[in-house]
C-alpha atoms as a PDB file:
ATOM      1  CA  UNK A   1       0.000   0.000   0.000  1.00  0.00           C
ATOM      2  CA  UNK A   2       1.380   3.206  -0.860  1.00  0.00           C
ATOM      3  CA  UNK A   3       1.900   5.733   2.163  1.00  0.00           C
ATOM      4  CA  UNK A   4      -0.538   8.784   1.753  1.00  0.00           C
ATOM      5  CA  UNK A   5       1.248  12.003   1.280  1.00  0.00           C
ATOM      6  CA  UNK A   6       0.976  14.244   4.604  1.00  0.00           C
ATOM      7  CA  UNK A   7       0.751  17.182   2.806  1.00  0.00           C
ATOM      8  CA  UNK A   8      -2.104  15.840   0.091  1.00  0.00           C
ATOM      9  CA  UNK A   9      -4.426  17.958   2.827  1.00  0.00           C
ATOM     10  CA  UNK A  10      -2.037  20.668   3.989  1.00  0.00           C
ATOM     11  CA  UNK A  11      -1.488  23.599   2.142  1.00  0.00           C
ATOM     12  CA  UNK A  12       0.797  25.085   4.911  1.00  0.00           C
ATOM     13  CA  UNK A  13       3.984  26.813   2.898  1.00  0.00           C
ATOM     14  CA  UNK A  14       7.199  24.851   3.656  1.00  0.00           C
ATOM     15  CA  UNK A  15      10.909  24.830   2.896  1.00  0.00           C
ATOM     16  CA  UNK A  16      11.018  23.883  -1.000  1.00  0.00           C
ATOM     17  CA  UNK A  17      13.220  21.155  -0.350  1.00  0.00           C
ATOM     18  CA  UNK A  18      10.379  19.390   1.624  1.00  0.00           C
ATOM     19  CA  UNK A  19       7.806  19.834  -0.992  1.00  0.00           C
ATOM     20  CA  UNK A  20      10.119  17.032  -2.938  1.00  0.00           C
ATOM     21  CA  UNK A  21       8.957  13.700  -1.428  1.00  0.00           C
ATOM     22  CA  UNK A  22       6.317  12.640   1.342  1.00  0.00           C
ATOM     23  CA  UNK A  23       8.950  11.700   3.293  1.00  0.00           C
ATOM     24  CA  UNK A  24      10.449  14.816   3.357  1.00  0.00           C
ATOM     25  CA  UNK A  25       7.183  16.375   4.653  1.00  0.00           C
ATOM     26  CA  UNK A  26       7.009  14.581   7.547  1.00  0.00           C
ATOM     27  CA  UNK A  27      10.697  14.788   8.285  1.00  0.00           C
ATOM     28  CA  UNK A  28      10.478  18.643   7.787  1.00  0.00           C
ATOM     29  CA  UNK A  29       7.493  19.115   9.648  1.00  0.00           C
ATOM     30  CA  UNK A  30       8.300  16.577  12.274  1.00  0.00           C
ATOM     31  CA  UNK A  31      11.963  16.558  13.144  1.00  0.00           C
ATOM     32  CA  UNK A  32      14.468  19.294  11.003  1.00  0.00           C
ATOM     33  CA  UNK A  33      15.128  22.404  13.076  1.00  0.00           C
ATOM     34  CA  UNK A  34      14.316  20.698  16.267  1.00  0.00           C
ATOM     35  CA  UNK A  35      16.548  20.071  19.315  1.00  0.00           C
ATOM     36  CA  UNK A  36      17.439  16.625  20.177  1.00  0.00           C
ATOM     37  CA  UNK A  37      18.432  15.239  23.630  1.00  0.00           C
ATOM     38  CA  UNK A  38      20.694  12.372  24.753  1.00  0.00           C
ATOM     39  CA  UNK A  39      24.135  11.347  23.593  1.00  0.00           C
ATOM     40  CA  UNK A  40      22.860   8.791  21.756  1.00  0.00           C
ATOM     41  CA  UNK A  41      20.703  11.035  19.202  1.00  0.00           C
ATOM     42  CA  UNK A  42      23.578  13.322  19.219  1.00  0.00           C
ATOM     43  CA  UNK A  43      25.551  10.595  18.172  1.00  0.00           C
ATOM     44  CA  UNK A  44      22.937   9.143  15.778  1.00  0.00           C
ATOM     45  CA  UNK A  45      22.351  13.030  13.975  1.00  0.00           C
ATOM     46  CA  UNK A  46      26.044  12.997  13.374  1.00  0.00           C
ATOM     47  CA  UNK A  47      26.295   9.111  12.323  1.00  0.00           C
ATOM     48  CA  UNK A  48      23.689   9.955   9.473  1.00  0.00           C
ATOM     49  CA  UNK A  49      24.816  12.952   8.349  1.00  0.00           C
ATOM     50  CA  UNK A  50      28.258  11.701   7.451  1.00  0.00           C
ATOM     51  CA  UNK A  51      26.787   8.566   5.695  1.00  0.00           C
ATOM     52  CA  UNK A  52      24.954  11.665   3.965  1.00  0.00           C
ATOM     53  CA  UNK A  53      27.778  13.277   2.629  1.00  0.00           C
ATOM     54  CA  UNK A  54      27.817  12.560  -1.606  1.00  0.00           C
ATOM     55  CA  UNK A  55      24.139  11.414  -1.386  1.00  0.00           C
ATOM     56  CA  UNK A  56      20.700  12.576  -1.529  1.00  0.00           C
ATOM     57  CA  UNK A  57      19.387  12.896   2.354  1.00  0.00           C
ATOM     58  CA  UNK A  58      16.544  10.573   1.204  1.00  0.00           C
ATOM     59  CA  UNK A  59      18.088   7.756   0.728  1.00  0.00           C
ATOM     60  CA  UNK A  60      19.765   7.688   4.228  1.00  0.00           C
ATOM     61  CA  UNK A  61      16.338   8.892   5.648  1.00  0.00           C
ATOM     62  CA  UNK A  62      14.454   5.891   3.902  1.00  0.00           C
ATOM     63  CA  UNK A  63      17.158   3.538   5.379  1.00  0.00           C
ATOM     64  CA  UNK A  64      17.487   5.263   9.181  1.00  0.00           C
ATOM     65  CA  UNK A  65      15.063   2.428  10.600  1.00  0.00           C
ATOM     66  CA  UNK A  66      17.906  -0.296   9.739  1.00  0.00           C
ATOM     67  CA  UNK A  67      21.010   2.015  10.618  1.00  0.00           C
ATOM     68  CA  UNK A  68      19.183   2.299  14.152  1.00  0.00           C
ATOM     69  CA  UNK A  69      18.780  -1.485  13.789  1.00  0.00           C
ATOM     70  CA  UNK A  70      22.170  -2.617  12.895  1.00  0.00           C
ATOM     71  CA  UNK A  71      23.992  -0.015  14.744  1.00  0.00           C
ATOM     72  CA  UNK A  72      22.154  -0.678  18.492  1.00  0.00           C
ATOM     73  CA  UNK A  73      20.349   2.322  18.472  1.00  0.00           C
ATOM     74  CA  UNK A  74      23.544   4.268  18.472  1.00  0.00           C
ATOM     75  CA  UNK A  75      24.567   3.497  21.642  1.00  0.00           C
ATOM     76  CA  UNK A  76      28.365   4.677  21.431  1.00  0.00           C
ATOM     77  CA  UNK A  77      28.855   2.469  24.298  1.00  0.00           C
ATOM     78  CA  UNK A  78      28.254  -0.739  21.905  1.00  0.00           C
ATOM     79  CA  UNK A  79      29.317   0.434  19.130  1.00  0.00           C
ATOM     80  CA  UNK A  80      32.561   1.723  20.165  1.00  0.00           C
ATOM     81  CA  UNK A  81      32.989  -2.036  21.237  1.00  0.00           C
ATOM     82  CA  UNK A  82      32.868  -3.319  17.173  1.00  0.00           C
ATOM     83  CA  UNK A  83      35.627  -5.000  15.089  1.00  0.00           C
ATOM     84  CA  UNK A  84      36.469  -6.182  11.891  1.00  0.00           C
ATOM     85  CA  UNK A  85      33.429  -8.856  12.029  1.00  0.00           C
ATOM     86  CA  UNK A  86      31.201  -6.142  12.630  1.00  0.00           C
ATOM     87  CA  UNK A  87      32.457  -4.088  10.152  1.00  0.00           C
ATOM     88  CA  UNK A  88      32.788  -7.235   7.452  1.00  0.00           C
ATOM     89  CA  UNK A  89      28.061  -7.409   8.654  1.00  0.00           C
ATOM     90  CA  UNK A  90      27.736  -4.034   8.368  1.00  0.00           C
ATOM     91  CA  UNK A  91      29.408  -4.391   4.533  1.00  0.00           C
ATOM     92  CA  UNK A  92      27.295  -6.918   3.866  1.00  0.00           C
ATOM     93  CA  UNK A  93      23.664  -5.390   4.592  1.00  0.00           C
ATOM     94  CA  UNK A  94      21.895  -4.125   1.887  1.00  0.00           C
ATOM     95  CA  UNK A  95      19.618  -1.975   4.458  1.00  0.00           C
ATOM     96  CA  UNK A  96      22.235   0.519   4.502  1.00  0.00           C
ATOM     97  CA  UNK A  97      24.776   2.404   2.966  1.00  0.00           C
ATOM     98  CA  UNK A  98      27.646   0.079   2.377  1.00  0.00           C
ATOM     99  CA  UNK A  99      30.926   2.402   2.598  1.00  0.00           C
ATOM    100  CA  UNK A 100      33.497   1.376   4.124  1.00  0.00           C
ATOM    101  CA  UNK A 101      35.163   4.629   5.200  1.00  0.00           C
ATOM    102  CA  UNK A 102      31.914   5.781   6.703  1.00  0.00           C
ATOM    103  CA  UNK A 103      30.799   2.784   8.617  1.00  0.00           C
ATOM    104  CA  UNK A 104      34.740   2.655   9.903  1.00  0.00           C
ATOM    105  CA  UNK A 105      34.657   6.358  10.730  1.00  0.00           C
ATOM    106  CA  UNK A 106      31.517   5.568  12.747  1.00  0.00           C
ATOM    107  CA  UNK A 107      32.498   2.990  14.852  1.00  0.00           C
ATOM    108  CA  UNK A 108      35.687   5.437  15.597  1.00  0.00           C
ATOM    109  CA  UNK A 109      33.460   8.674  16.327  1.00  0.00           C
ATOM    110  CA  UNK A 110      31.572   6.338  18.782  1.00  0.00           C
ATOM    111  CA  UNK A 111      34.928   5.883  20.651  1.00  0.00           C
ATOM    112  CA  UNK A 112      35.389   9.797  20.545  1.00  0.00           C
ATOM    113  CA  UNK A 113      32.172  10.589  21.851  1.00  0.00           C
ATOM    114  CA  UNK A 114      33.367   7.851  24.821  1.00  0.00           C
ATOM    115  CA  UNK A 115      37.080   9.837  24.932  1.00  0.00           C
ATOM    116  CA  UNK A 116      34.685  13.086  25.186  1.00  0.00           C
ATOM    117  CA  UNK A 117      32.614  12.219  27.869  1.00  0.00           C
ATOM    118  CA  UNK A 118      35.727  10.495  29.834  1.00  0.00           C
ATOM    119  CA  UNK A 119      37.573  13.980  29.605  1.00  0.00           C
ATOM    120  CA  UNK A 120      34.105  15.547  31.276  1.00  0.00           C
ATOM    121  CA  UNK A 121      32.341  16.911  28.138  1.00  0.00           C
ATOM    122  CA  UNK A 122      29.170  15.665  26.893  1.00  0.00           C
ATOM    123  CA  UNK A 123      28.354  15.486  23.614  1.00  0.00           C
ATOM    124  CA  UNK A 124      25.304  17.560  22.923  1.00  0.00           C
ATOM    125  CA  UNK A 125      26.619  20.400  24.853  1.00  0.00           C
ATOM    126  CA  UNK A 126      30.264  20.293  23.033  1.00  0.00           C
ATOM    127  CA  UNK A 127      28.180  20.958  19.513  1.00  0.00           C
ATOM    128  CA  UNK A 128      25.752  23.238  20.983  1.00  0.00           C
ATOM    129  CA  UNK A 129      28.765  25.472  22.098  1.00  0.00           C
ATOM    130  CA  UNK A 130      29.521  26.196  18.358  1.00  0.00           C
ATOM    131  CA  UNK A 131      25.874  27.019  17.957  1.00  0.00           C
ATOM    132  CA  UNK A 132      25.963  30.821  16.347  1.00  0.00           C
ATOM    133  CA  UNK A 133      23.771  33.339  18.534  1.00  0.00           C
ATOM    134  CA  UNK A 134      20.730  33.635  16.429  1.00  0.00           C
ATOM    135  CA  UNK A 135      21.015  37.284  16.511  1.00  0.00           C
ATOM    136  CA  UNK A 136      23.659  36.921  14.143  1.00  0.00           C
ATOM    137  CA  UNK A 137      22.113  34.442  11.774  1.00  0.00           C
ATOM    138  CA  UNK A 138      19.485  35.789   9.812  1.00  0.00           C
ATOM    139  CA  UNK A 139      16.875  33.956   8.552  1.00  0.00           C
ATOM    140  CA  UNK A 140      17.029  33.422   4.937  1.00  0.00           C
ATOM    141  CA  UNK A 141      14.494  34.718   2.689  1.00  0.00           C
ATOM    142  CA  UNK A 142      14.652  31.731   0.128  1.00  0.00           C
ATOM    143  CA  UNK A 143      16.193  28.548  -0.349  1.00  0.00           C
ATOM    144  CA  UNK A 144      18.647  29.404  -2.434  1.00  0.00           C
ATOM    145  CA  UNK A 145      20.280  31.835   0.689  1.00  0.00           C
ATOM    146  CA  UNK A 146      20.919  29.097   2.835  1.00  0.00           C
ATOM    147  CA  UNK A 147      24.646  28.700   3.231  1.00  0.00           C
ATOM    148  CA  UNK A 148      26.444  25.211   2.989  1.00  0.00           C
ATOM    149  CA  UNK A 149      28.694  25.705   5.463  1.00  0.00           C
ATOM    150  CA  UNK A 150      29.475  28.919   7.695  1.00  0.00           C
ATOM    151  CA  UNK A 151      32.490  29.912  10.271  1.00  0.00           C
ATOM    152  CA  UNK A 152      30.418  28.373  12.995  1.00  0.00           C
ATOM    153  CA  UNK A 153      30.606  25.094  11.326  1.00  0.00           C
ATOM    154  CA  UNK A 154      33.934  25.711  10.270  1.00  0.00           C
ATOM    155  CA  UNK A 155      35.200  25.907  13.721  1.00  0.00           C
ATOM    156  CA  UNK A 156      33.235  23.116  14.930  1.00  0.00           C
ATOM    157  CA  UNK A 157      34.372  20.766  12.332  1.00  0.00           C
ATOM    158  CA  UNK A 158      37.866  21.709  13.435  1.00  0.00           C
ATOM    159  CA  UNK A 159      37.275  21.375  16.863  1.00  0.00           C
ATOM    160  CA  UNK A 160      35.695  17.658  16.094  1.00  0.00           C
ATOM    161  CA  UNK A 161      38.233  16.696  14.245  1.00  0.00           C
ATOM    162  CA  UNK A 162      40.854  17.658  17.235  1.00  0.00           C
ATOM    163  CA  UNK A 163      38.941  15.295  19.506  1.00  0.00           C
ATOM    164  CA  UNK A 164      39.186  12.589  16.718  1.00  0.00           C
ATOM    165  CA  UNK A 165      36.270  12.553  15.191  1.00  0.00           C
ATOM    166  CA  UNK A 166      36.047  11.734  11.304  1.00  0.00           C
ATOM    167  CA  UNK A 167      33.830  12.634   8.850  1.00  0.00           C
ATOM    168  CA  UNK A 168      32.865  16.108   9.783  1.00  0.00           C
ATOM    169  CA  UNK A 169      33.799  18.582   7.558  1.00  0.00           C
ATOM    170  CA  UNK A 170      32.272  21.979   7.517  1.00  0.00           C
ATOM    171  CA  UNK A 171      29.317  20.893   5.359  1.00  0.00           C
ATOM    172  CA  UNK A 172      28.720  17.885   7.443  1.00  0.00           C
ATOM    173  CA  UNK A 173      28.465  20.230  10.516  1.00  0.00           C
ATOM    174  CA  UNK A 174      26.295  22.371   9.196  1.00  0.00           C
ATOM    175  CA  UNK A 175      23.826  20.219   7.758  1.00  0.00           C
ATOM    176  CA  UNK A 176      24.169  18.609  11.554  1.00  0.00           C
ATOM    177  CA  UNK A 177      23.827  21.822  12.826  1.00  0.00           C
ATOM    178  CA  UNK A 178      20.916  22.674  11.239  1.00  0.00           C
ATOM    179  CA  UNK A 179      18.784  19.287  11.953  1.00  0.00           C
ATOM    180  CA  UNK A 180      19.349  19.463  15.068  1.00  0.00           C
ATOM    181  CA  UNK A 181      18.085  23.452  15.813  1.00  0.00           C
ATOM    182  CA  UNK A 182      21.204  24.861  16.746  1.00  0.00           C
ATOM    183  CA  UNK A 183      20.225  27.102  13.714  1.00  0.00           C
ATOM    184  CA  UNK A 184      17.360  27.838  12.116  1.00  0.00           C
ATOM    185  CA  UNK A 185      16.914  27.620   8.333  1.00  0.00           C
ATOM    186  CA  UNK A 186      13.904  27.614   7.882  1.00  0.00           C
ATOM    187  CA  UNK A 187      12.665  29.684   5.329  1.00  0.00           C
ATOM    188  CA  UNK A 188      10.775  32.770   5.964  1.00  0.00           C
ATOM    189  CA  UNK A 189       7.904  32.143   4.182  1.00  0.00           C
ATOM    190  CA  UNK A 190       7.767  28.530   5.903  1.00  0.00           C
ATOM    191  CA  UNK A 191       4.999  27.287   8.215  1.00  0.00           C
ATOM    192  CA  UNK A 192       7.908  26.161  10.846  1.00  0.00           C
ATOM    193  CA  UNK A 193       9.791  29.519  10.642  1.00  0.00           C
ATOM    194  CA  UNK A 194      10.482  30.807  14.223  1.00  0.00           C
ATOM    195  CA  UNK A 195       8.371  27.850  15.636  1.00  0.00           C
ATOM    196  CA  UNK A 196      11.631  25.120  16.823  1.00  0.00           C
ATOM    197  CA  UNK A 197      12.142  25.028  20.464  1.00  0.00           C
ATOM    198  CA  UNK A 198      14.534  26.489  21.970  1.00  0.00           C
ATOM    199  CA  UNK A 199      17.417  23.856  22.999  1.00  0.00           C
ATOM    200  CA  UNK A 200      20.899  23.967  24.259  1.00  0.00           C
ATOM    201  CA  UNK A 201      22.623  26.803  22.366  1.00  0.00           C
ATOM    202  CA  UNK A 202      25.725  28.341  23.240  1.00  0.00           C
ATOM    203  CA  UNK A 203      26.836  31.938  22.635  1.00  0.00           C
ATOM    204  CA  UNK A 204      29.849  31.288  19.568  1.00  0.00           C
ATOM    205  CA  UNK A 205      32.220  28.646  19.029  1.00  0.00           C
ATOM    206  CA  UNK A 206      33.444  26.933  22.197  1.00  0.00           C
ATOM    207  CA  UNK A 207      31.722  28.944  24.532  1.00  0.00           C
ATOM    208  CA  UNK A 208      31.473  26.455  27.613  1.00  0.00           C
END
């Protein structure tokens, strides 16, 4: 049975990227832009985003339900603990994306996230700290003003990448960034513009 489109009886404006596929809808409406809580979605919002990196954010949407699955509900505690049998499974399941570098770099971040916490910093707090102050991100007027990356994911990205983490370039971050409500993108003619939650949110990069 084919899943009935969530916005077949909404006309409520939206981001033009969400207007591409009822699974974006939902996602958009839903989740994007909206703070998360727990080291575990911290570390599953990061985990997807790098497996996003070259593809469409569909395709690793449409396949989060197994990447929970396979990867114990990113728990970096158990999957910090996997080796080369887990990575030889992980190649082998069609559920997911089958890269090697990304499901190796995962397994590694999960052991950062564990370094991070062991040297007193928790993760959602560390990225929130990079989080811009809102006052000095505007909200863009169309899609095409978004940025791809910005200094504030620029310096997180470098600061990740000091603690060992892999995978998270500037682009990465942002995209992380932005999924997760530490800025807000949507557009301002969207239904969701102004409307995310307030979550942790530090005042520019590193700010404790």
């Amino acid at each position: 049975m084919t899943s009935p489109d969530p916005a077949a009886h909404d006309d409520r404006p939206r981001c033009d990227w969400a207007l591409s596929a009822p699974d974006y809808v939902a996602y958009h409406d839903d989740e994007w832009g909206r703070p998360v809580h727990g080291t575990a979605a911290w570390f599953e919002r990061m985990s997807l985003e790098a497996f996003q990196s070259g593809l469409s954010w569909i395709v690793v949407l449409r396949k989060r339900p197994a990447f929970r699955e396979v990867f114990a509900g990113f728990d970096p505690d158990t999957v910090a603990r996997f080796g080369d049998d887990d990575v030889t499974r992980l190649l082998g399941d069609a559920r997911i994306v089958r890269n090697r570098m990304k499901i190796e770099a995962t397994i590694s971040n999960a052991r950062a996230v564990l370094d991070l916490l062991d040297a007193g910093d928790d993760l959602g707090a560390f990225l929130a700290s990079y989080a811009p102050d809102p006052a000095d991100h505007p909200r863009p007027a169309r899609l095409s003003d978004v940025p791809g990356s910005t200094p504030a994911s620029t310096a997180l990205s470098k600061a990740l990448k000091k603690r060992g983490f892999r995978f998270v370039g500037p682009t990465t971050c942002y995209a992380l960034m932005q999924a997760t409500g530490l800025v807000d993108d949507h557009v301002a003619y969207c239904w969701r513009a102004g409307a995310a939650p307030e979550g942790p949110r530090g005042t520019g990069p590193g700010s404790p």
